[in-house]
C-alpha atoms as a PDB file:
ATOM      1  CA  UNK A   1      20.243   2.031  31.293  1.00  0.00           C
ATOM      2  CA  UNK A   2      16.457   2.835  29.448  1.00  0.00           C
ATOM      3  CA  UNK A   3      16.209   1.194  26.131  1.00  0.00           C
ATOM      4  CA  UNK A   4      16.754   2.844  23.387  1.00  0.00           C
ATOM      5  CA  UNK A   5      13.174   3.541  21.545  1.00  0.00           C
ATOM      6  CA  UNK A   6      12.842   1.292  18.174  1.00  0.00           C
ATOM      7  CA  UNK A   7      12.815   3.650  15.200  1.00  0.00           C
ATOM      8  CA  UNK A   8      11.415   3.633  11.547  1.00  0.00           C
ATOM      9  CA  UNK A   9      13.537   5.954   8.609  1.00  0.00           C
ATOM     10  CA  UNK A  10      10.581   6.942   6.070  1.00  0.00           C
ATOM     11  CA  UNK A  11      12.124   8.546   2.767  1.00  0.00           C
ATOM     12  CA  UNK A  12       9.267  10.859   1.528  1.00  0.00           C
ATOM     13  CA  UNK A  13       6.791  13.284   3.545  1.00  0.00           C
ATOM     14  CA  UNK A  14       3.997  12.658   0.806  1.00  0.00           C
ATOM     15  CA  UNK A  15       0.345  10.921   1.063  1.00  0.00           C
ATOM     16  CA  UNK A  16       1.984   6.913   1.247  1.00  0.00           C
ATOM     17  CA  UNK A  17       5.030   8.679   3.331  1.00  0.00           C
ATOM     18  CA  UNK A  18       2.968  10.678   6.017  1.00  0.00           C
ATOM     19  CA  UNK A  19       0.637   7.329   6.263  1.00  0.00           C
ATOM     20  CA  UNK A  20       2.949   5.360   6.942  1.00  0.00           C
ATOM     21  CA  UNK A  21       5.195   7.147   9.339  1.00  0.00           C
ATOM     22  CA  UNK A  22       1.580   7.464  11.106  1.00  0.00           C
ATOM     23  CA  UNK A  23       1.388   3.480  11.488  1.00  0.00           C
ATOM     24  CA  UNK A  24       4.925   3.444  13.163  1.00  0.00           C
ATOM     25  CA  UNK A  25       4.146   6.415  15.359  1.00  0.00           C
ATOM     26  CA  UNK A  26       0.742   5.182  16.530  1.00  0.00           C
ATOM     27  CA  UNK A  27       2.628   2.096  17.558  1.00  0.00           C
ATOM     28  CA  UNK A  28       5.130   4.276  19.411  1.00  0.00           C
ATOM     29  CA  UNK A  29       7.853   4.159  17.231  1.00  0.00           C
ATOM     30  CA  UNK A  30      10.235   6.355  16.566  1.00  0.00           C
ATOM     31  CA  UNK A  31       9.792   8.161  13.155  1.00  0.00           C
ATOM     32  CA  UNK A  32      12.896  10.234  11.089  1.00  0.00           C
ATOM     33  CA  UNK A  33      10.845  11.112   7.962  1.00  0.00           C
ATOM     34  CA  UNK A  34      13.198  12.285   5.223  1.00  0.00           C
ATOM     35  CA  UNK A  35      11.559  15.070   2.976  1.00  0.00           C
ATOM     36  CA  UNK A  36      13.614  17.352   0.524  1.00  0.00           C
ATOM     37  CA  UNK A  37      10.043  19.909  -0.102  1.00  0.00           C
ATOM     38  CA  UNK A  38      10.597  22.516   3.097  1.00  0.00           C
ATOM     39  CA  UNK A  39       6.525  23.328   2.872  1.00  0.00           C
ATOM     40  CA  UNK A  40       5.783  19.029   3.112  1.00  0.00           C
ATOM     41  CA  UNK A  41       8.204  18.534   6.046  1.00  0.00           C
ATOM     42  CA  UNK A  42       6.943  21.769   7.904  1.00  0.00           C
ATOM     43  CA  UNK A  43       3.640  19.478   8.202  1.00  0.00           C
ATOM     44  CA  UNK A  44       5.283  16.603   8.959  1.00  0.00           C
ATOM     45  CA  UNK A  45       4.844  16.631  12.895  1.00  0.00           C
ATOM     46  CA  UNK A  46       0.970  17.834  12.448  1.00  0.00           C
ATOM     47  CA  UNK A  47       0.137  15.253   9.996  1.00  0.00           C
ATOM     48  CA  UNK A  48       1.910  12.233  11.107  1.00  0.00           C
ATOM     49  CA  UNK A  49       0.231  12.191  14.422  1.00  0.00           C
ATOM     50  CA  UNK A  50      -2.877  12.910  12.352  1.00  0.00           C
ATOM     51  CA  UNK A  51      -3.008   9.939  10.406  1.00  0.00           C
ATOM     52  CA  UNK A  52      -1.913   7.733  13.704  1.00  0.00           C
ATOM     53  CA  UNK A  53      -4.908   9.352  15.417  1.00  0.00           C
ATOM     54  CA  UNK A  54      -7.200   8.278  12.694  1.00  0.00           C
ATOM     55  CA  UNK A  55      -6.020   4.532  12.947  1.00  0.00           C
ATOM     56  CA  UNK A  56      -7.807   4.330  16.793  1.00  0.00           C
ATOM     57  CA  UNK A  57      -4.825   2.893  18.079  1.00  0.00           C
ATOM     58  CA  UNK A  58      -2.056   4.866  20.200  1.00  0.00           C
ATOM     59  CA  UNK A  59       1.238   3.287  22.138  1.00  0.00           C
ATOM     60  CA  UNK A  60       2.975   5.839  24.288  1.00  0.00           C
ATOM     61  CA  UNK A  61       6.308   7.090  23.199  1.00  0.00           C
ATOM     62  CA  UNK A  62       5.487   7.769  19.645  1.00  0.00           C
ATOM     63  CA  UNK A  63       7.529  10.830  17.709  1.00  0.00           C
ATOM     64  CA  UNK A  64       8.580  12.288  14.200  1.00  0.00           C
ATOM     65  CA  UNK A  65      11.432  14.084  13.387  1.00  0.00           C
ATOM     66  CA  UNK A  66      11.390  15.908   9.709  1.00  0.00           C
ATOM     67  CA  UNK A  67      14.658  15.552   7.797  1.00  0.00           C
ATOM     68  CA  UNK A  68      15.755  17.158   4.847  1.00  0.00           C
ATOM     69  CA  UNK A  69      18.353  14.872   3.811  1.00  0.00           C
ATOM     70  CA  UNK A  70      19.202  10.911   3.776  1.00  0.00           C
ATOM     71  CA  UNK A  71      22.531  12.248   5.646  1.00  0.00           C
ATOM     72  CA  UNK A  72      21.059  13.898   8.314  1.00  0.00           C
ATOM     73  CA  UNK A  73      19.706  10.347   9.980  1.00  0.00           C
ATOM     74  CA  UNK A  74      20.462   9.532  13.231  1.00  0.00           C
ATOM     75  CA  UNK A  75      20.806   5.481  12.696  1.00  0.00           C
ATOM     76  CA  UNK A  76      21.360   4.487  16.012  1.00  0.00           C
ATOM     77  CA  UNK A  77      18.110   2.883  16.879  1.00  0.00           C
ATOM     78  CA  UNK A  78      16.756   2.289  13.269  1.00  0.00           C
ATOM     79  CA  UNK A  79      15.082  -0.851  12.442  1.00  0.00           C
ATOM     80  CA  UNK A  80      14.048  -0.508   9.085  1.00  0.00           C
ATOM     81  CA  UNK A  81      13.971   2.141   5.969  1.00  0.00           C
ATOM     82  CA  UNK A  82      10.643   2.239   4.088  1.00  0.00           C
ATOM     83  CA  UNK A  83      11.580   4.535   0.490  1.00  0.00           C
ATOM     84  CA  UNK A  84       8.103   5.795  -0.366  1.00  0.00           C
ATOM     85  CA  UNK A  85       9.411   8.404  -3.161  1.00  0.00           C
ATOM     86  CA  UNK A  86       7.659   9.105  -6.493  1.00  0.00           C
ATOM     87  CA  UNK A  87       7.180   6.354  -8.692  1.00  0.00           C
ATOM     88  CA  UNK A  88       9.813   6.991 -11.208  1.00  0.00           C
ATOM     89  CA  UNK A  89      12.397   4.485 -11.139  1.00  0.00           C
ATOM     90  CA  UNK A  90      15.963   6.878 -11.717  1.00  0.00           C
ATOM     91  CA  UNK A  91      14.519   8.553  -8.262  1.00  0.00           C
ATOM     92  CA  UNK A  92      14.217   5.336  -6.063  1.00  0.00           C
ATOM     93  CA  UNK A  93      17.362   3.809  -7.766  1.00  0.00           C
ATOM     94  CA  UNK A  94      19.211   7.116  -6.454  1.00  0.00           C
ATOM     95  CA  UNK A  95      17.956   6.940  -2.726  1.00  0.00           C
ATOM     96  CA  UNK A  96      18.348   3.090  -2.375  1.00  0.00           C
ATOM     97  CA  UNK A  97      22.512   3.719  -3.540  1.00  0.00           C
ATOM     98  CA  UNK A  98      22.569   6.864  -1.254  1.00  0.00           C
ATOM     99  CA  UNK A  99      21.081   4.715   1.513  1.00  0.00           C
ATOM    100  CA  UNK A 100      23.266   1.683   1.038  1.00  0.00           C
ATOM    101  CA  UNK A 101      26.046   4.325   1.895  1.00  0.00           C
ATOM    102  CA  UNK A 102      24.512   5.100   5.023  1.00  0.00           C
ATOM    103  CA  UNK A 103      22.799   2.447   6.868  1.00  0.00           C
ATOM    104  CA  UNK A 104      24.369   0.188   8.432  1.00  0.00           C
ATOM    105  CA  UNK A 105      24.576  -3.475   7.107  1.00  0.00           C
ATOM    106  CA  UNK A 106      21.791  -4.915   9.171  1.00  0.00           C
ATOM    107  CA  UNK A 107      19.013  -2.463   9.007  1.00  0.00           C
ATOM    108  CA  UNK A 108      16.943  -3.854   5.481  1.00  0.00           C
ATOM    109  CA  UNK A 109      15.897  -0.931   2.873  1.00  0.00           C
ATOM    110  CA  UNK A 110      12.157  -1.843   1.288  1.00  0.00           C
ATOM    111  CA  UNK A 111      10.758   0.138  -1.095  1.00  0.00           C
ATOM    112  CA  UNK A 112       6.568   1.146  -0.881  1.00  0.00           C
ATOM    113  CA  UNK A 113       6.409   1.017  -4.966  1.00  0.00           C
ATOM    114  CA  UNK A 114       3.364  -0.241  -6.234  1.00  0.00           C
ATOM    115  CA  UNK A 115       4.841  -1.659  -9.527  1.00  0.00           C
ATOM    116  CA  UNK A 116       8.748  -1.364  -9.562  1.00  0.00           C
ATOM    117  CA  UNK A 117      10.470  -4.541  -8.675  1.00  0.00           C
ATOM    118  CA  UNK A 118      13.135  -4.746  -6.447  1.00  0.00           C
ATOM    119  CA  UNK A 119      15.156  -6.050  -8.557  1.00  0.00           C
ATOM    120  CA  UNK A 120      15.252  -3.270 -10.613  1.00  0.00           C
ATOM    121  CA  UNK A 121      15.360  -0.940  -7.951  1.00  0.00           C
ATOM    122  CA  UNK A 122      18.318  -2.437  -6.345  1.00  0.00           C
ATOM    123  CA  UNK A 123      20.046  -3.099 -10.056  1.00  0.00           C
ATOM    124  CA  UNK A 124      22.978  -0.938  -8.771  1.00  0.00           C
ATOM    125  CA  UNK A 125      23.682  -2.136  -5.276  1.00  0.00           C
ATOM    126  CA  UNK A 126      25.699  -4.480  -3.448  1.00  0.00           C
ATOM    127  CA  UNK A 127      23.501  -5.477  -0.725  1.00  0.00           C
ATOM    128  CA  UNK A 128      20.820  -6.541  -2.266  1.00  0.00           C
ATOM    129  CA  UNK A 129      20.292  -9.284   0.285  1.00  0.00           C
ATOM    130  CA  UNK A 130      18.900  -6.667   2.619  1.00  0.00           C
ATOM    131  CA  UNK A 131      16.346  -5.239  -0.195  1.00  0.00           C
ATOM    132  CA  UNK A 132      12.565  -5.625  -0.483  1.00  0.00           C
ATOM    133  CA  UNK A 133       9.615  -4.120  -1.411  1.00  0.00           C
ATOM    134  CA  UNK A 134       7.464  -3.729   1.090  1.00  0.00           C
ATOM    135  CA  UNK A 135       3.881  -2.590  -0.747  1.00  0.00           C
ATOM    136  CA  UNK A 136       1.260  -0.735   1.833  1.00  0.00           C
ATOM    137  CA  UNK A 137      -2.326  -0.260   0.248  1.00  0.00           C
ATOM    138  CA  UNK A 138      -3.865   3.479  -0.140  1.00  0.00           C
ATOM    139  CA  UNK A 139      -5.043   4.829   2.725  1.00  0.00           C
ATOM    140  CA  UNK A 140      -1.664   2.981   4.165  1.00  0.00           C
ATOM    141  CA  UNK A 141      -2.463   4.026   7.443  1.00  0.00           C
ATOM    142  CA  UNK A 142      -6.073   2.318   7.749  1.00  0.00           C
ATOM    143  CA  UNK A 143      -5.589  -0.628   5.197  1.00  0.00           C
ATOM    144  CA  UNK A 144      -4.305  -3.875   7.466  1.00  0.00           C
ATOM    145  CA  UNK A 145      -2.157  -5.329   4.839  1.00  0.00           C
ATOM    146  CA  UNK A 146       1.421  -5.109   3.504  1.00  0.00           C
ATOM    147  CA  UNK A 147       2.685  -7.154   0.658  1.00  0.00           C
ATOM    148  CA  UNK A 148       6.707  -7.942   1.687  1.00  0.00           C
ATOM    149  CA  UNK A 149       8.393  -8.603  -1.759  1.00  0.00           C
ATOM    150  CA  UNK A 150      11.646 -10.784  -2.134  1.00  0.00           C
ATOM    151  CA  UNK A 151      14.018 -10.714  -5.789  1.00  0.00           C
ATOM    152  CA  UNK A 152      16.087 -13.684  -6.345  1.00  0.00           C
ATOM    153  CA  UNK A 153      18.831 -11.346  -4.339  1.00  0.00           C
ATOM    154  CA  UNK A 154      16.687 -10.823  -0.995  1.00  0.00           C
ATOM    155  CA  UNK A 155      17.111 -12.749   1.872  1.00  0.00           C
ATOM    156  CA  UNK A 156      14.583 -14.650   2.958  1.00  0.00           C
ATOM    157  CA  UNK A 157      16.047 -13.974   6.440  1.00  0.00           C
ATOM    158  CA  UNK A 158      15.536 -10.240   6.630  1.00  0.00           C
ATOM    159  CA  UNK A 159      11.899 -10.744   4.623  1.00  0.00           C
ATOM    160  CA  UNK A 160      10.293 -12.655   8.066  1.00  0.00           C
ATOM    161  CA  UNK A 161      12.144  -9.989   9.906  1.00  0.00           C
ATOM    162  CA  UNK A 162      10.708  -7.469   8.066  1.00  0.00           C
ATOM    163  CA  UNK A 163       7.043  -9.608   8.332  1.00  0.00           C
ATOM    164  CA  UNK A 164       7.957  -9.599  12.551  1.00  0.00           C
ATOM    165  CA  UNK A 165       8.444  -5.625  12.277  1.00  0.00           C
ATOM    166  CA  UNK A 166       4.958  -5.614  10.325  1.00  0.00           C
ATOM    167  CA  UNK A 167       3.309  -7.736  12.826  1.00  0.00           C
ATOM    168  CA  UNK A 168       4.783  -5.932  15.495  1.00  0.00           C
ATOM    169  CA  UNK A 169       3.303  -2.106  14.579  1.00  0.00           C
ATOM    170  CA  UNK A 170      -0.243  -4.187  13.918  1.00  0.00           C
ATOM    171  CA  UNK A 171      -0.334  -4.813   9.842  1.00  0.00           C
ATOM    172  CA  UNK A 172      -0.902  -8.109   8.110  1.00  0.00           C
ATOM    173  CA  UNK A 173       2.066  -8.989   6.269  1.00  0.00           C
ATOM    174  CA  UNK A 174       1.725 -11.326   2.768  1.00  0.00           C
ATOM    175  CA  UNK A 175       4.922 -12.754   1.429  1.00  0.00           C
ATOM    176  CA  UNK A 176       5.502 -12.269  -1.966  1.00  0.00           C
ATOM    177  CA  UNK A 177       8.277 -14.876  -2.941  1.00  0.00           C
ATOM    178  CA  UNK A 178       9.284 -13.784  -6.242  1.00  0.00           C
ATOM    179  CA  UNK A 179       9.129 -10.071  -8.203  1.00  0.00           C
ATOM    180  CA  UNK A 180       6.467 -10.469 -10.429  1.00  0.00           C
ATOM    181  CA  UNK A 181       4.914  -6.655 -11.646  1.00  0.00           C
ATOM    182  CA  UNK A 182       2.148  -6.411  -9.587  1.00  0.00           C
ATOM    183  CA  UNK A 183       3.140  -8.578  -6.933  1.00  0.00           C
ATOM    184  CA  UNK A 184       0.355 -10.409  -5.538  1.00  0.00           C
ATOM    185  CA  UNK A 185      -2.330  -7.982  -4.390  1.00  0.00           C
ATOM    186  CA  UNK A 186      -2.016  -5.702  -7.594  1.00  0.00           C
ATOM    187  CA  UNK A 187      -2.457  -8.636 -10.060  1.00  0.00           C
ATOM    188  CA  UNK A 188      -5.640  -9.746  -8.159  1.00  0.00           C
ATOM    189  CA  UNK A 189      -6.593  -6.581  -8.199  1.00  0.00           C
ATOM    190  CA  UNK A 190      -6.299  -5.718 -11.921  1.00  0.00           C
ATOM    191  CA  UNK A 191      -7.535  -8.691 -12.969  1.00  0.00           C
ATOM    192  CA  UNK A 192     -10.708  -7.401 -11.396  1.00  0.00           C
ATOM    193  CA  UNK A 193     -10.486  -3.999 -12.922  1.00  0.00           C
ATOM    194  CA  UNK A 194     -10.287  -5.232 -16.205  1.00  0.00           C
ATOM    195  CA  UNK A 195     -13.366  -7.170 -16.275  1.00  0.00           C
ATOM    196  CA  UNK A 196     -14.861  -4.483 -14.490  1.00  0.00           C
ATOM    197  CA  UNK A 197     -14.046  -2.015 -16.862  1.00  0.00           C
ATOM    198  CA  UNK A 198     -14.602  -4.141 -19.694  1.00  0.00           C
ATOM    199  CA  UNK A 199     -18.208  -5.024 -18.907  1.00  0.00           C
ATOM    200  CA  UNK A 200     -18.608  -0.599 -18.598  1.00  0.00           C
ATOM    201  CA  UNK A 201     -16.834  -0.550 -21.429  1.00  0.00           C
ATOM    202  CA  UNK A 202     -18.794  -3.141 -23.804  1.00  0.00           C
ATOM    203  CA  UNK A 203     -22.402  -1.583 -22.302  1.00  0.00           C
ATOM    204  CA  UNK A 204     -23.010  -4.350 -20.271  1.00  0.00           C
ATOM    205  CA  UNK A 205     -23.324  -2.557 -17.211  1.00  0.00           C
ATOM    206  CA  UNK A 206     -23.296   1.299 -15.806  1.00  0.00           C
ATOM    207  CA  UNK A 207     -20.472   1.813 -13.265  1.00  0.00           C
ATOM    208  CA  UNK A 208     -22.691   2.487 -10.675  1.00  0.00           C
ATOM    209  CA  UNK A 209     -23.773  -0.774 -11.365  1.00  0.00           C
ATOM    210  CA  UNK A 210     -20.372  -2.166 -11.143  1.00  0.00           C
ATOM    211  CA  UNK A 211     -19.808  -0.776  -7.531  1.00  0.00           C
ATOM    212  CA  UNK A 212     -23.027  -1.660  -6.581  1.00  0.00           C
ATOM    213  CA  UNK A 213     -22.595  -5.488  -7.710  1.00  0.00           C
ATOM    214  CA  UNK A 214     -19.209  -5.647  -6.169  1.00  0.00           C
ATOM    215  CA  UNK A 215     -19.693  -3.804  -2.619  1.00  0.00           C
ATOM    216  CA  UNK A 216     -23.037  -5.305  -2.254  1.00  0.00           C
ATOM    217  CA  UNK A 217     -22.408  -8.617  -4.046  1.00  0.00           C
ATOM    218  CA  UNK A 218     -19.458 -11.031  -4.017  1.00  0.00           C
ATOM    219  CA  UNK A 219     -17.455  -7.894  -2.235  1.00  0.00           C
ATOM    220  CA  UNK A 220     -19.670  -7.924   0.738  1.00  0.00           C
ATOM    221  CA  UNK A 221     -18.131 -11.640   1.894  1.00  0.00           C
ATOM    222  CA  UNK A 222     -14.483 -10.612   1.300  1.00  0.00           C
ATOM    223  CA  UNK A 223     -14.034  -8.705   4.861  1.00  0.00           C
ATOM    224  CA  UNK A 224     -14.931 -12.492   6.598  1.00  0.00           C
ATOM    225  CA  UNK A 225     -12.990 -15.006   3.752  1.00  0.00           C
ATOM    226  CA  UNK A 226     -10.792 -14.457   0.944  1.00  0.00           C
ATOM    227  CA  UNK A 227     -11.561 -16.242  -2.668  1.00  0.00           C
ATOM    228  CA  UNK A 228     -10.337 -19.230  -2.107  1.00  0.00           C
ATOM    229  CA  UNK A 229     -11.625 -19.450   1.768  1.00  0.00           C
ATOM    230  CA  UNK A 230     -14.824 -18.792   0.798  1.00  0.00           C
ATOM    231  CA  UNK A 231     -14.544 -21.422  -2.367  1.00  0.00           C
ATOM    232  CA  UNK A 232     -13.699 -23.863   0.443  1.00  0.00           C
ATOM    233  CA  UNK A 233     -16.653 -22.952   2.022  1.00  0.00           C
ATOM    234  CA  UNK A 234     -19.279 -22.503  -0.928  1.00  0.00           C
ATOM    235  CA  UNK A 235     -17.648 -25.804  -3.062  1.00  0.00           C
ATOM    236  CA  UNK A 236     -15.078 -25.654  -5.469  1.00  0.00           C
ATOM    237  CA  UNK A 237     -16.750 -27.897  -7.633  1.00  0.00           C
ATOM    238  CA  UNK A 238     -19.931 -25.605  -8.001  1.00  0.00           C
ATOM    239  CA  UNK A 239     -16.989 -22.987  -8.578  1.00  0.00           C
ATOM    240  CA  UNK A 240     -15.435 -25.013 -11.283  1.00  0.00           C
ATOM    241  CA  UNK A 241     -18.392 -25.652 -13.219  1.00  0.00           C
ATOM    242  CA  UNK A 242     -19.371 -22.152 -13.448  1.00  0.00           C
ATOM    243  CA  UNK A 243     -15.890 -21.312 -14.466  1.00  0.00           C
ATOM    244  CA  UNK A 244     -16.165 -23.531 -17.249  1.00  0.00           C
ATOM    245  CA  UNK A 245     -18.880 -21.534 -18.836  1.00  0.00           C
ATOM    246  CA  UNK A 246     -17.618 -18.385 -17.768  1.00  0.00           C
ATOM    247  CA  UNK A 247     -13.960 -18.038 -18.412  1.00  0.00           C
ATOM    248  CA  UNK A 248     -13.849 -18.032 -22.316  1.00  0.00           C
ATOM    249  CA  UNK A 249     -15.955 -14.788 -22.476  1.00  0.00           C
ATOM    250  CA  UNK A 250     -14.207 -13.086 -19.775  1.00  0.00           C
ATOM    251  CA  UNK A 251     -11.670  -9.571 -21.230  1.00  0.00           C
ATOM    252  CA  UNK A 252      -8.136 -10.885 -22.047  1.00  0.00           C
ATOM    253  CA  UNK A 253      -6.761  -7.948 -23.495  1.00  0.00           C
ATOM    254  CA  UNK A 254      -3.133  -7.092 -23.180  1.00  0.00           C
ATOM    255  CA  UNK A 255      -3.574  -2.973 -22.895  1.00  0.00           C
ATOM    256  CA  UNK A 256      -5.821  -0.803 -20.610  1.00  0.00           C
ATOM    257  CA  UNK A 257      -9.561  -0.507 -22.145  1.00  0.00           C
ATOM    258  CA  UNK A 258     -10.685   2.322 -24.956  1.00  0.00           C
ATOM    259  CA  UNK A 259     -12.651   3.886 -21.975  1.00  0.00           C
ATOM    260  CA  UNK A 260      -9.449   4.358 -19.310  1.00  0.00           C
ATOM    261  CA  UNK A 261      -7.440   5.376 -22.001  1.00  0.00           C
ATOM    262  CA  UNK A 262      -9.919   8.016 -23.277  1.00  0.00           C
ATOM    263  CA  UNK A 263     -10.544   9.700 -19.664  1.00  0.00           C
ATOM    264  CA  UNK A 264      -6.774  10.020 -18.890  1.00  0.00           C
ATOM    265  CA  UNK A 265      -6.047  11.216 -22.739  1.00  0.00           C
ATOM    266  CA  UNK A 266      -8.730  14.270 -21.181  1.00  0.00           C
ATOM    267  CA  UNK A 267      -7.238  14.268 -17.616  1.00  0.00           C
ATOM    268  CA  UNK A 268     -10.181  12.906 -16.476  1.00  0.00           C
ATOM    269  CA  UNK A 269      -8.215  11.105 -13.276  1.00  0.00           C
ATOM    270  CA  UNK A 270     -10.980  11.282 -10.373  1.00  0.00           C
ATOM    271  CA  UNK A 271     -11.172  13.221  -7.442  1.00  0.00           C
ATOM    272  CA  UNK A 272      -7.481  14.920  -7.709  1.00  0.00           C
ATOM    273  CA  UNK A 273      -8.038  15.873 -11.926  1.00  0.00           C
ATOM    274  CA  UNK A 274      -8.791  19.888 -12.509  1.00  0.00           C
ATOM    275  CA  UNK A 275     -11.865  18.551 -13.887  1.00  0.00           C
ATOM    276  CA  UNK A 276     -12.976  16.156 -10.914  1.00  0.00           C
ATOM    277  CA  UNK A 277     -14.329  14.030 -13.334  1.00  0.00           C
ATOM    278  CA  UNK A 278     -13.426   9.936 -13.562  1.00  0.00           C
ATOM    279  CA  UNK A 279     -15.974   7.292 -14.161  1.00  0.00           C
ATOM    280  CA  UNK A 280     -17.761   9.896 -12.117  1.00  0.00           C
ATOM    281  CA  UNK A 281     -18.841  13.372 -12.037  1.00  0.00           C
ATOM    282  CA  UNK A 282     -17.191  14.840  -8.564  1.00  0.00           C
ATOM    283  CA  UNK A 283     -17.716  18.721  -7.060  1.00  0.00           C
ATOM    284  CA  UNK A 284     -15.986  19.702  -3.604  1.00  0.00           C
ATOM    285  CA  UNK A 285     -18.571  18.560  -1.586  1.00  0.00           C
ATOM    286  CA  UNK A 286     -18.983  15.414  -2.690  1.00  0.00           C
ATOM    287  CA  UNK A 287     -15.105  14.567  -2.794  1.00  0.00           C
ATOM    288  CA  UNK A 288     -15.426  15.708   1.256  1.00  0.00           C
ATOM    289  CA  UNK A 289     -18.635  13.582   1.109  1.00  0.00           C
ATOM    290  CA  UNK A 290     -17.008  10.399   0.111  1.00  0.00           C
ATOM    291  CA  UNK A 291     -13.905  10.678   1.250  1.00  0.00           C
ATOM    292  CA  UNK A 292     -15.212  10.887   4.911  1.00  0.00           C
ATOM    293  CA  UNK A 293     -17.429   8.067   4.676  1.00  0.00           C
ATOM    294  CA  UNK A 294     -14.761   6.203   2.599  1.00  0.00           C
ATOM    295  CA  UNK A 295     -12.458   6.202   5.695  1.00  0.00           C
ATOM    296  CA  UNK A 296     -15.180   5.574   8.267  1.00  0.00           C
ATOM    297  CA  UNK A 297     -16.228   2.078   6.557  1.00  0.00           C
ATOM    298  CA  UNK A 298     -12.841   1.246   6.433  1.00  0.00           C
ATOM    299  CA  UNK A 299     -12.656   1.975   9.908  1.00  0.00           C
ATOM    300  CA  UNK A 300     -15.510  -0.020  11.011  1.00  0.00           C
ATOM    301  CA  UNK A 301     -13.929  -2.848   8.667  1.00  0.00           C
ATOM    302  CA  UNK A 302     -10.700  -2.934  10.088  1.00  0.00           C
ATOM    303  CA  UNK A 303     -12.452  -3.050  14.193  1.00  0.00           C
ATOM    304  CA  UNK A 304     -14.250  -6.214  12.550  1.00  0.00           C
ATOM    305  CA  UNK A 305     -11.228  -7.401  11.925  1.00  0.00           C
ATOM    306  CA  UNK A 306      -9.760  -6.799  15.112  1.00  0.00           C
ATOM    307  CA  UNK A 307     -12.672  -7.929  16.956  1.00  0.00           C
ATOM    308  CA  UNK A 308     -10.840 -11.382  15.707  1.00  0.00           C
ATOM    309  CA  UNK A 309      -7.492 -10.962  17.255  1.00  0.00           C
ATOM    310  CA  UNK A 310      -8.223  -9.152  20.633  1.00  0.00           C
ATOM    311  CA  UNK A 311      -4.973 -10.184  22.543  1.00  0.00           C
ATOM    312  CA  UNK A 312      -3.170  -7.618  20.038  1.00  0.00           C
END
């Protein structure tokens, strides 16, 4: 008798939805891909096999089928449910105690939110052993890692499962032991942002400046050693001393900067605002500019990367 094909549920058809369903597929998994928007899940077998195709990596056996409904899944070879619906919390609350109707006890449920704990999510459910986040970075399909999220509820048994099913479709998975907001990446992350903003902000610095110190800069080791790697490397105590003179002027504030808060009171959001305006000025072109040449560093990043594991 063949084996039955391992299979990912995906609860959403958006952006972080089709991107992910794309990792699964390109790893020749199974993919039911639950969208309630008929035009969205009309696309759904075009653009998941798109965004596999743009990972460079294809296993044979690889399909999508586009569901309208959490009832409509077929959960006889499922493996895992990732919810990547909007980022309101009544909606994911909803599907996670309409899934927990539906899938059977040992398939886990993770959540893809970016900011909503777990906990929280799962408030309202019984098994909330079997519940994670499970946080994939923007473009999900091209960025390597995956934060896997436990509450005080989660087992830590199904999170390394979950980190094996990661593994196994070619992500880096990061344990995240406890439900902070922000989780792990995120906080780094922000941290970041708010000195970076705050230096724009104060008139320290241009943001093209900004990028340019970052990518060019400090940035430019991160693809071969994290912080702390590359502390190891450099000296922590020549990192220690400098922190000592440099911490007590660094941004603490508790809210986002005058400057953020001013371009979204305008709708000034980037790329995807009316006005395509956002630290910078943006046109059509230029979005299709960057956007291309956005995805093929990240491309030739991630083979770097690879170029260090090559019996995957």
């Amino acid at each position: 008798m063949a084996q039955q094909q391992d299979c990912a549920v995906i609860i959403g058809g958006g952006t972080m939805g089709r991107d992910v369903a794309g990792i699964f597929y390109a790893a020749g998994w199974a993919t039911q891909v639950v969208e309630p928007g008929a035009p969205v899940r009309a696309q759904l077998k075009e653009s998941v096999p798109a965004a596999a195709a743009a990972t460079g990596i294809f296993r044979a056996g690889g399909g999508v089928t586009a569901l309208a409904s959490i009832a409509d899944i077929d959960w006889s070879a499922v493996r895992i449910v990732i919810e990547c619906a909007p980022e309101k919390l009544p909606v994911k609350q909803a599907v996670f105690e309409e899934l927990e109707k539906f899938a059977p006890a040992g398939v886990p449920l993770t959540s893809n939110s970016s900011g909503i704990p777990i906990s929280l999510i799962a408030a309202n459910c019984k098994t909330r052993n079997r519940m994670l986040g499970l946080h994939f970075f923007m473009p999900a399909h091209l960025v390597p890692a995956v934060e896997v999220i436990r509450s005080e509820q989660s087992d830590e048994a199904v999170a390394q499962a979950v980190s094996d099913i990661m593994r196994a479709v070619r992500k880096k998975p990061v344990q995240v032991k406890k439900d902070v907001p922000g989780f792990l990446a995120n906080r780094i992350q922000h941290a970041l942002m708010r000195e970076a903003i705050a230096l724009v902000d104060e008139g320290f610095a241009s943001p093209e400046d900004v990028d340019t110190a970052v990518r060019y800069g400090f940035g430019f080791r991160y693809i071969a050693a994290g912080p702390l790697l590359q502390k190891d490397l450099a000296g922590i105590d020549i990192h220690c001393a400098a922190a000592a003179s440099i911490y007590p002027a660094l941004a603490n504030n508790t809210e986002p900067s005058p400057v953020m808060k001013n371009l979204v009171a305008n709708g000034d959001y980037g790329v995807k605002s009316p006005s395509k305006k956002g630290f910078y000025q943006w046109d059509d072109a230029s979005i299709a500019r960057e956007q291309a040449r956005y995805e093929v560093a990240l491309a030739k990043a991630m083979q770097i990367l690879r170029d260090e594991e090559p019996d995957q």
